[in-house]
Protein backbone atom coordinates (compact mmCIF):
# COMPACT_ATOMS: atom_id res chain seq x y z
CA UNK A 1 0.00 0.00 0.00
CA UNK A 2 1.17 3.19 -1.13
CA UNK A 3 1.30 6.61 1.14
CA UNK A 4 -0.01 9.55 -0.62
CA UNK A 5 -0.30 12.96 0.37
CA UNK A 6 -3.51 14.63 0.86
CA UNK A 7 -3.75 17.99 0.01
CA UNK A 8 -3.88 20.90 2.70
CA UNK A 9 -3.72 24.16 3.32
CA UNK A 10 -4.31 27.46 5.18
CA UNK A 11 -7.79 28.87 4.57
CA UNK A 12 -7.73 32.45 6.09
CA UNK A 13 -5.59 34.53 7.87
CA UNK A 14 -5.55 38.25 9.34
CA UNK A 15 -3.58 40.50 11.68
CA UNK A 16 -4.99 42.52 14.09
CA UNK A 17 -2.48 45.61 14.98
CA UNK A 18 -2.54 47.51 17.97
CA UNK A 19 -5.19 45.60 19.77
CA UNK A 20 -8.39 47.90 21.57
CA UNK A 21 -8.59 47.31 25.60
CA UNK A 22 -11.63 45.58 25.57
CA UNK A 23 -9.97 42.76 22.89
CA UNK A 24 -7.24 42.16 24.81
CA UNK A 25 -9.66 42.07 28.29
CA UNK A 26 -11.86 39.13 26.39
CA UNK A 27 -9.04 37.55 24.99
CA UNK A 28 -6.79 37.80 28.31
CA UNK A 29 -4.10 39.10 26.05
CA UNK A 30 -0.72 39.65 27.83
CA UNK A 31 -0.02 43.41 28.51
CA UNK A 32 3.00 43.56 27.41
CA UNK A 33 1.73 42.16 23.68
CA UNK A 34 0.36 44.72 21.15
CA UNK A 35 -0.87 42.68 18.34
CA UNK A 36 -2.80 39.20 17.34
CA UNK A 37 -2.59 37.20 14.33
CA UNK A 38 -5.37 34.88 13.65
CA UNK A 39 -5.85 31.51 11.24
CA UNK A 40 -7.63 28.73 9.97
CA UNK A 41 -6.56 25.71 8.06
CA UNK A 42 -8.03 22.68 6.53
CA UNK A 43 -6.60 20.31 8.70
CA UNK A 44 -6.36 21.13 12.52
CA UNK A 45 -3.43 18.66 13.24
CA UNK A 46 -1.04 19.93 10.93
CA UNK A 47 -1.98 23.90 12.15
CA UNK A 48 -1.14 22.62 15.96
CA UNK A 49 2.27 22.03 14.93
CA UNK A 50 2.79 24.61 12.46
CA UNK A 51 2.08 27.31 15.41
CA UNK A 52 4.28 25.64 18.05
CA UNK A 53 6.70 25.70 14.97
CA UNK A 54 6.38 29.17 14.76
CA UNK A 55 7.25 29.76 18.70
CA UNK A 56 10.12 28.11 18.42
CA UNK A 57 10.89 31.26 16.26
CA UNK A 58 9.31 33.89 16.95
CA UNK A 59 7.69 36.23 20.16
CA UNK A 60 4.30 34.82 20.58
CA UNK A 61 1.84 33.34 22.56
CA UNK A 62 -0.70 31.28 21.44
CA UNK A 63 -4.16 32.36 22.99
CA UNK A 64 -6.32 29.66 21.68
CA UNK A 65 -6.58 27.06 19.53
CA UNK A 66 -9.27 24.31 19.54
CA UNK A 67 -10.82 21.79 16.55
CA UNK A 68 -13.95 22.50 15.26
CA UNK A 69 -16.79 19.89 16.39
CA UNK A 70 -17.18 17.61 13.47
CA UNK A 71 -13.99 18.87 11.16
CA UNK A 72 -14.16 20.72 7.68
CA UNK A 73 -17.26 18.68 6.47
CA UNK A 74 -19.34 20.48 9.52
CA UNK A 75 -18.06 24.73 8.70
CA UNK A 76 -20.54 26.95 9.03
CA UNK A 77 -18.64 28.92 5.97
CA UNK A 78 -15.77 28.47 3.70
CA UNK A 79 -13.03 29.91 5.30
CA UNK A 80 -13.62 27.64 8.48
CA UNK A 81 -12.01 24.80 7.92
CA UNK A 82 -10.94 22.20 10.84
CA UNK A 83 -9.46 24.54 13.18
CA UNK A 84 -8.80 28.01 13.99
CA UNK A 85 -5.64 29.50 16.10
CA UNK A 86 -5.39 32.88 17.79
CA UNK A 87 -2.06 33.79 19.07
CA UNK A 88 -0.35 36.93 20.57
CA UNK A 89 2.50 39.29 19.51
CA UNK A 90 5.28 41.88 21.10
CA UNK A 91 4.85 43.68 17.86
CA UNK A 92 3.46 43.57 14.52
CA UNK A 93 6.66 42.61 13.10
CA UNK A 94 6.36 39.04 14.99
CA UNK A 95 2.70 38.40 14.42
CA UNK A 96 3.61 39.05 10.78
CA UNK A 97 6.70 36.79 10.97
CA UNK A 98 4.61 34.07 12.92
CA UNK A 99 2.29 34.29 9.77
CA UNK A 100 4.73 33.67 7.43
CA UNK A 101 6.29 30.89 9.33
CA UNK A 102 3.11 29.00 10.14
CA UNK A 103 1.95 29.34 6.31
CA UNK A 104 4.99 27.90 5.01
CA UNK A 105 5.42 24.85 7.41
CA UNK A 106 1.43 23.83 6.44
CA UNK A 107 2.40 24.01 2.79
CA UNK A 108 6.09 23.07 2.90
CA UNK A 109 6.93 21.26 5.97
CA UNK A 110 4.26 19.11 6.92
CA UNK A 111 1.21 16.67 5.45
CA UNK A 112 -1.75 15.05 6.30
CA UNK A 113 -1.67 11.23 4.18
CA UNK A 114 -3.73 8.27 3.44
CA UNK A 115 -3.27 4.49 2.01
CA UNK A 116 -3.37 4.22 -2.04
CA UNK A 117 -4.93 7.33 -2.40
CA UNK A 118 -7.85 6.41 0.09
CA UNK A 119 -9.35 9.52 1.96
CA UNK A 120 -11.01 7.13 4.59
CA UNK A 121 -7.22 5.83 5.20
CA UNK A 122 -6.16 9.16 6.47
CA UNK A 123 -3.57 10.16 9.34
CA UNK A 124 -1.23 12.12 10.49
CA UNK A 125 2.44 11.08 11.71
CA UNK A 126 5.24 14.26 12.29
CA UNK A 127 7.88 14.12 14.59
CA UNK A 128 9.49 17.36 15.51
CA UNK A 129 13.26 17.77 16.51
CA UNK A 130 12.05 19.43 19.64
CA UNK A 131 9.07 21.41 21.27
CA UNK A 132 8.21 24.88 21.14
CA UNK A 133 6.86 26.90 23.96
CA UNK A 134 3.48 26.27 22.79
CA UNK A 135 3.46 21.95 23.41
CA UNK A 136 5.69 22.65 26.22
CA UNK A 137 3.02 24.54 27.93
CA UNK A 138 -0.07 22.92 27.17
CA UNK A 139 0.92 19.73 26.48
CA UNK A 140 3.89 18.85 28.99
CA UNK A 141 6.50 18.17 26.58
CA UNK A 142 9.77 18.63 27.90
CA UNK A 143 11.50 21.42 27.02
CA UNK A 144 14.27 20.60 24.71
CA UNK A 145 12.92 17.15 23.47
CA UNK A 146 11.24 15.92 20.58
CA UNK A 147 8.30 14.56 20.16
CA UNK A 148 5.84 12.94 17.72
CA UNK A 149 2.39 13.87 16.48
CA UNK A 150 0.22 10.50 15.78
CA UNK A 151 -3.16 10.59 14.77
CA UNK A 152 -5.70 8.50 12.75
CA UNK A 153 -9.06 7.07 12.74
CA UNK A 154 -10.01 5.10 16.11
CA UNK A 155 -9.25 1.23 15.86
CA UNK A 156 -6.38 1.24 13.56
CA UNK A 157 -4.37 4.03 15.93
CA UNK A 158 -5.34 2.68 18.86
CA UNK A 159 -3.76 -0.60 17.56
CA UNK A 160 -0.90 1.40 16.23
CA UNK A 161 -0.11 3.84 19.22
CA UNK A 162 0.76 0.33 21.09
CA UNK A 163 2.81 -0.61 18.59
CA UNK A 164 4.72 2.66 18.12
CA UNK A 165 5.43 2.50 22.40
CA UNK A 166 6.93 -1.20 22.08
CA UNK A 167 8.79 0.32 19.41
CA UNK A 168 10.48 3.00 21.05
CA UNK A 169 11.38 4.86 24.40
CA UNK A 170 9.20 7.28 24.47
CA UNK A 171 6.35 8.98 27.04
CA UNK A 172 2.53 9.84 26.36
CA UNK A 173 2.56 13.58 26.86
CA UNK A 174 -1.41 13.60 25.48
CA UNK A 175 -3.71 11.37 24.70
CA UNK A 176 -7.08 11.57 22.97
CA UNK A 177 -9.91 9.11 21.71
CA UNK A 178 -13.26 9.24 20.58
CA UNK A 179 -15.33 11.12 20.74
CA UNK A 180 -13.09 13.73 19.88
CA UNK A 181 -13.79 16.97 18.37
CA UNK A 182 -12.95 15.51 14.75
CA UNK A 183 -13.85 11.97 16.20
CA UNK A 184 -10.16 10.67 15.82
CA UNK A 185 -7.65 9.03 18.11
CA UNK A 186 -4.36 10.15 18.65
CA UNK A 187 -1.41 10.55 20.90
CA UNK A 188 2.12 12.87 21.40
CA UNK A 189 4.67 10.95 22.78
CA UNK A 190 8.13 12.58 24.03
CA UNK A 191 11.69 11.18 23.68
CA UNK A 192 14.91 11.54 22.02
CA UNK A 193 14.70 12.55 17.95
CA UNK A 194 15.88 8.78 17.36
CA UNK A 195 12.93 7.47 19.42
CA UNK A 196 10.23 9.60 18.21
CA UNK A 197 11.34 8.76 14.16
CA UNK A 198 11.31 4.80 14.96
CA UNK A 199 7.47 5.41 17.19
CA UNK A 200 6.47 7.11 13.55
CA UNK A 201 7.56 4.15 12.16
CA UNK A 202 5.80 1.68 13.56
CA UNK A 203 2.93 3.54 13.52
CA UNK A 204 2.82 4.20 10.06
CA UNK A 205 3.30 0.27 9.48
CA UNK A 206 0.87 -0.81 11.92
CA UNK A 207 -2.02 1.55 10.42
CA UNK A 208 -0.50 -0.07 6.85
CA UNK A 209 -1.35 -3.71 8.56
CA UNK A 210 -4.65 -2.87 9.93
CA UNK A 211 -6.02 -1.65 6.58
CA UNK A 212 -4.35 -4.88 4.84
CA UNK A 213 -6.51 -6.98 6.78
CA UNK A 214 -8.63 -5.30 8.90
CA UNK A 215 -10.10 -8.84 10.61
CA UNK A 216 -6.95 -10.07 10.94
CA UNK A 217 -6.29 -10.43 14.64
């Protein structure tokens, strides 16, 4: 079975300069921070690590970002997509950066795929070098290691996120199953680069097996 890429991409995005009191009241928006950039992408996995991404780079703070219930196929209007991410700047000039950075790692950098072309195969599997402020904060990483993103439909990544630990020395930081926003399962483990790339690994090959022969047991 062959992995193919599924397109995505970045649906919307705007800057907000010199934010009014009242914004930054609802929005708890550090004082110190004078501008917001906002986003929305197609696929919310990909946009979760594109934004820690751009922390890792830039001066920001990511104020929210959350899937929307039921994914793409439930947006109330075109530009809504699967997710959408608000995040903080010092200054215009890093918002903008932060922009630039998260737009090029969701067409560039990253990629949702499925088996043989299959939509209904889909998942994601990234392993980063190591966190950015933004997965060491919310979701425990430790700061300094890597970690890897792996997410899929329910049975077959359940199946596979065992496989991927056996495979590996690595540490749930998150896990999620269904129902989940975008009714999917999925996990980021922690570890060394070396560990994280062989937990991808197997997960990619187990996910591979359970569509082979999905009765197999």
């Amino acid at each position: 079975m062959d992995i193919v890429p599924v397109p995505t991409k970045m649906l919307s995005q705007k800057l907000l300069a010199h934010i009014s009191p009242e914004f930054r009241r609802v929005y708890e928006i550090p004082e110190e921070h004078d501008s917001v950039g906002i986003f929305t992408a197609d696929n919310d996995d990909i946009a979760y690590l594109a934004v820690d991404d751009a922390t890792k780079k830039t001066k920001i703070k990511v104020i929210k970002a959350e899937t929307f219930y039921g994914g793409d196929g439930c947006s109330w209007n075109r530009y809504g997509g699967k997710i959408e991410v608000i995040f903080s700047g010092l200054k215009v000039a890093d918002v903008k950066s932060a922009l630039n950075y998260i737009g090029d790692y969701i067409k560039h950098q990253s990629a949702l795929f499925c088996f043989d072309g299959d939509v209904s195969t889909a998942f994601y599997a990234q392993t980063a070098p190591r966190s950015g402020n933004y997965f060491h904060d919310v979701f425990g990483v430790p700061e300094g290691d890597a970690y890897t993103y792996l997410v899929g439909g329910p049975i077959e990544t359940t199946y596979a996120i065992e496989k991927a630990l056996k495979a590996s020395k690595t540490t749930i930081c998150k896990f999620w199953e269904p129902p989940s926003h975008a009714n999917s399962t999925g996990v980021i483990l922690s570890g060394s680069e070396s560990a994280c790339r062989s937990a991808e690994k197997a997960f990619i090959e187990a996910l591979r097996a359970v569509h082979r022969a999905p009765m197999a047991m």
